[in-house]
N, C-alpha and C. Protein backbone atom coordinates (compact mmCIF):
# COMPACT_ATOMS: atom_id res chain seq x y z
N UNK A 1 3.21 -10.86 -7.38
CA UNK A 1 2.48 -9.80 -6.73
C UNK A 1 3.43 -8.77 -6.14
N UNK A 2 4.48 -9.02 -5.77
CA UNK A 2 5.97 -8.49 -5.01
C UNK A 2 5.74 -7.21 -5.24
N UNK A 3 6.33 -7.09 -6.76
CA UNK A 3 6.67 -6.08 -7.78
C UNK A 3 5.69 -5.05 -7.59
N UNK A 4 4.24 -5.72 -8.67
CA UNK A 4 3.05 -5.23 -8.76
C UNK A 4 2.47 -4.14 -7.68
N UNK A 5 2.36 -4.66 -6.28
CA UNK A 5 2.32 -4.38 -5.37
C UNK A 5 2.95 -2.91 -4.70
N UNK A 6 4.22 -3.02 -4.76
CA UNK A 6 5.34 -2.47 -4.07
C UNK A 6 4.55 -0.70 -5.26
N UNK A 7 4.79 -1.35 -6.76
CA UNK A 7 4.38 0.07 -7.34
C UNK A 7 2.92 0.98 -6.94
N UNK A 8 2.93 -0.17 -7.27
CA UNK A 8 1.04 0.68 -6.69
C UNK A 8 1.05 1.23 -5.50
N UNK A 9 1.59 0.47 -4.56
CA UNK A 9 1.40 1.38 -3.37
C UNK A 9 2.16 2.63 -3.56
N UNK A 10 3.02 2.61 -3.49
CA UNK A 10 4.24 3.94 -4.17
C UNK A 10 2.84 4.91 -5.10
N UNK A 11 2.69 4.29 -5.84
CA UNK A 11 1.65 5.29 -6.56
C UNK A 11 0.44 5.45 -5.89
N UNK A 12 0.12 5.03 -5.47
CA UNK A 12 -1.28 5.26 -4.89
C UNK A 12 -0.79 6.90 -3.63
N UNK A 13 0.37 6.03 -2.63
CA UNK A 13 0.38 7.11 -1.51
C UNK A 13 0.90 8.27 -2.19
N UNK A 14 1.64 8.42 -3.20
CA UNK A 14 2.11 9.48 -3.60
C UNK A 14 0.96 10.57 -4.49
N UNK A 15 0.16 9.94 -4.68
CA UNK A 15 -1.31 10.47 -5.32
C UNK A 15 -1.95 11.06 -4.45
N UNK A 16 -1.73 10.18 -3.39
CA UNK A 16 -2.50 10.81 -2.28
C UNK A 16 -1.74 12.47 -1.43
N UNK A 17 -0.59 12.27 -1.96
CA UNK A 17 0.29 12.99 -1.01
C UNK A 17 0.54 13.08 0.37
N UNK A 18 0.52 11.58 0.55
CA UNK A 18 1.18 10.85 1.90
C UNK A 18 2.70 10.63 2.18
N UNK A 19 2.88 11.08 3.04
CA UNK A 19 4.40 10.69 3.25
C UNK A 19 4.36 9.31 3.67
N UNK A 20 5.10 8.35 3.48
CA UNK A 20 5.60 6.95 4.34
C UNK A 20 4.77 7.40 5.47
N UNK A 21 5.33 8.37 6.65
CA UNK A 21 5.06 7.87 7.81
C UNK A 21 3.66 8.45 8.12
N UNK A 22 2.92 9.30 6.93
CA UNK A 22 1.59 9.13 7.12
C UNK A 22 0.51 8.28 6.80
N UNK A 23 1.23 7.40 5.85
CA UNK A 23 0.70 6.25 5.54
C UNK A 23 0.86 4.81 6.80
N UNK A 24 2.17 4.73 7.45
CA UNK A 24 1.83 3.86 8.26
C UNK A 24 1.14 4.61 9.59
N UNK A 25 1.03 5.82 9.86
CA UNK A 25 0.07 6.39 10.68
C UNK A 25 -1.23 5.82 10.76
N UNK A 26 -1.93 6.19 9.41
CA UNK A 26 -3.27 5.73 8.79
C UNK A 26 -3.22 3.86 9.12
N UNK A 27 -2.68 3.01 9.19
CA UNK A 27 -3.03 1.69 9.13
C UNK A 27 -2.62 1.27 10.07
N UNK A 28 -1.59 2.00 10.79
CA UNK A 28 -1.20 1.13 12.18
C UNK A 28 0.21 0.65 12.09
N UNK A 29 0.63 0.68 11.03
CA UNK A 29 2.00 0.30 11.43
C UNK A 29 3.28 1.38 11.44
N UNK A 30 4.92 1.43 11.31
CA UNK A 30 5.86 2.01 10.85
C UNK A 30 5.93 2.45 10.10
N UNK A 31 6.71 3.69 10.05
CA UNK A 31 7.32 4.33 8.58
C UNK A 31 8.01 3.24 7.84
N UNK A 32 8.66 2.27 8.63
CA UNK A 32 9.91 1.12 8.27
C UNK A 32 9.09 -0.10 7.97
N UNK A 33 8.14 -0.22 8.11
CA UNK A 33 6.90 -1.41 7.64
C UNK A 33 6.45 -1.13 6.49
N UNK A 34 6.16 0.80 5.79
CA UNK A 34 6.12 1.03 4.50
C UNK A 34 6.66 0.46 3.77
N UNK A 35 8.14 1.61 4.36
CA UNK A 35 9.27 1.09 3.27
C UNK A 35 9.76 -0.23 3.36
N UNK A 36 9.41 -0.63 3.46
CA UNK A 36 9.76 -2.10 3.43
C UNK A 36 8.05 -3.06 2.68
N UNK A 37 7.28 -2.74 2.60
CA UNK A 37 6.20 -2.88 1.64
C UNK A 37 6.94 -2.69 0.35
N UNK A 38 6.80 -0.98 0.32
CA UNK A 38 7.36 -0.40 -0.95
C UNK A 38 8.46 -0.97 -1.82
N UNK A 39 9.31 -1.92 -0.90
CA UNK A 39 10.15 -2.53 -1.61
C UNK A 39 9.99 -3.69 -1.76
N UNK A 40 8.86 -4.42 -1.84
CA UNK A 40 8.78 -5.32 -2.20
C UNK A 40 8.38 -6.65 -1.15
N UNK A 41 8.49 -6.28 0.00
CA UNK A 41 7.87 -7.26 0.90
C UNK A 41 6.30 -6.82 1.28
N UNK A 42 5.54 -8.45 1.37
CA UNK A 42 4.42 -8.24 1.33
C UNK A 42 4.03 -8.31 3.02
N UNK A 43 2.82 -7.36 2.49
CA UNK A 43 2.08 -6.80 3.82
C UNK A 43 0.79 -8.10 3.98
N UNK A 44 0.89 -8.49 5.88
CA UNK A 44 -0.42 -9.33 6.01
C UNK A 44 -1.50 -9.03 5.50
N UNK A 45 -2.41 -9.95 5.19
CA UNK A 45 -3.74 -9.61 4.52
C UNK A 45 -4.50 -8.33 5.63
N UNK A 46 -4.37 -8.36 6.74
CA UNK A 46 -5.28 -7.15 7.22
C UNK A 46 -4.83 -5.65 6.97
N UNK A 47 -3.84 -5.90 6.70
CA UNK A 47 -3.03 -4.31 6.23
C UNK A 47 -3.34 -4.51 4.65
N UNK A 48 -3.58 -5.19 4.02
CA UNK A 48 -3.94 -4.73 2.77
C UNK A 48 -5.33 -4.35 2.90
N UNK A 49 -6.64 -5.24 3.63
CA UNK A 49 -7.55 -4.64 3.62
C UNK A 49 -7.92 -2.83 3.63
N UNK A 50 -7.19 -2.70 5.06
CA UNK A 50 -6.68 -1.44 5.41
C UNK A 50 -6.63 -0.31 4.40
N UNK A 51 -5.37 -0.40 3.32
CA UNK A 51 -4.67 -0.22 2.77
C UNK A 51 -6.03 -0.11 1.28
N UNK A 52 -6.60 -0.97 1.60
CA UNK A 52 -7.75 -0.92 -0.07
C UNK A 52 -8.43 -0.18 -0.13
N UNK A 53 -8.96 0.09 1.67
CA UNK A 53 -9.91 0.89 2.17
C UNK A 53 -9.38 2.31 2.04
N UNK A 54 -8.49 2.87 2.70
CA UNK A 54 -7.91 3.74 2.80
C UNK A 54 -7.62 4.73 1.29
N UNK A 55 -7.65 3.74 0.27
CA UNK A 55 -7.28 4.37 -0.85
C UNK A 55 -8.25 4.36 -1.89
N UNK A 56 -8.99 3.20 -1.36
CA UNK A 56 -10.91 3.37 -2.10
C UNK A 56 -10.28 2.58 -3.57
N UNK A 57 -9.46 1.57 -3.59
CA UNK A 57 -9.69 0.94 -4.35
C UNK A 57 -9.73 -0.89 -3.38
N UNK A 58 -9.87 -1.69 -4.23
CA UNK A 58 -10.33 -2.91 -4.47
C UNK A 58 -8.46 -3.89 -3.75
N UNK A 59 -8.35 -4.67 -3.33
CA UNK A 59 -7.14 -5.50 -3.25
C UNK A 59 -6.49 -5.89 -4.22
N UNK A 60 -7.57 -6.32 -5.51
CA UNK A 60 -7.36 -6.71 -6.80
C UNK A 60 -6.23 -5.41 -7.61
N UNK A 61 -6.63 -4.51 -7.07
CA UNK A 61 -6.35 -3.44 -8.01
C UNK A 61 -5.06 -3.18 -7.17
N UNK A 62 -4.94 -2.73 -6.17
CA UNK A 62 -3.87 -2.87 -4.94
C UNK A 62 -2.47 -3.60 -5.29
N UNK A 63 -3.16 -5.08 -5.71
CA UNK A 63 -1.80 -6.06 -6.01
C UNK A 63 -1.67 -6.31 -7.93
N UNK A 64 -2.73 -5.24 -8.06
CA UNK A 64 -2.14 -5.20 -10.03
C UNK A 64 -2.57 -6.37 -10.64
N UNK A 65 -4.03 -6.87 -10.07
CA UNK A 65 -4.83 -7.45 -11.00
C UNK A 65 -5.64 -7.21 -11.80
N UNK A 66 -5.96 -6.07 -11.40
CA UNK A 66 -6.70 -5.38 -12.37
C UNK A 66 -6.21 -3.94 -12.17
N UNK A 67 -6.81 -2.56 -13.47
CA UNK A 67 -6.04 -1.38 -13.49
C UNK A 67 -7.20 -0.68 -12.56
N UNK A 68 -6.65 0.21 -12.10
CA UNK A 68 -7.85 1.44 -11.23
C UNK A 68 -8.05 2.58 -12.03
């Protein structure tokens, strides 16, 4: 999921045209809690909820189980 993960989010906020630190704005955490997502460390399950919501897709799709 590491991998999977780390891209999508990268793609998702950059779709959005979020910077890092408007993305951890939006959920509550750090610019340094992003990037550190983005690279591959995983975020607690309530920040992904967050994070599914925020971007109007699914968790599934989030961690690259399925395509959006």
């Amino acid at each position: 999921m590491k991998i999977k993960f780390a891209e999508n989010l990268k793609a998702l906020r950059t779709e959005k045209g979020m910077s890092q630190g408007k993305l951890a704005e939006a959920v509550g955490v750090t610019q340094q809690c992003v990037s550190k997502w983005e690279k591959g460390e995983d975020p607690k399950l309530s920040y992904l909820w967050k994070l599914a919501d925020l971007f109007g897709v699914s968790i599934d799709v989030l961690c690259g189980r399925s395509e959006w």
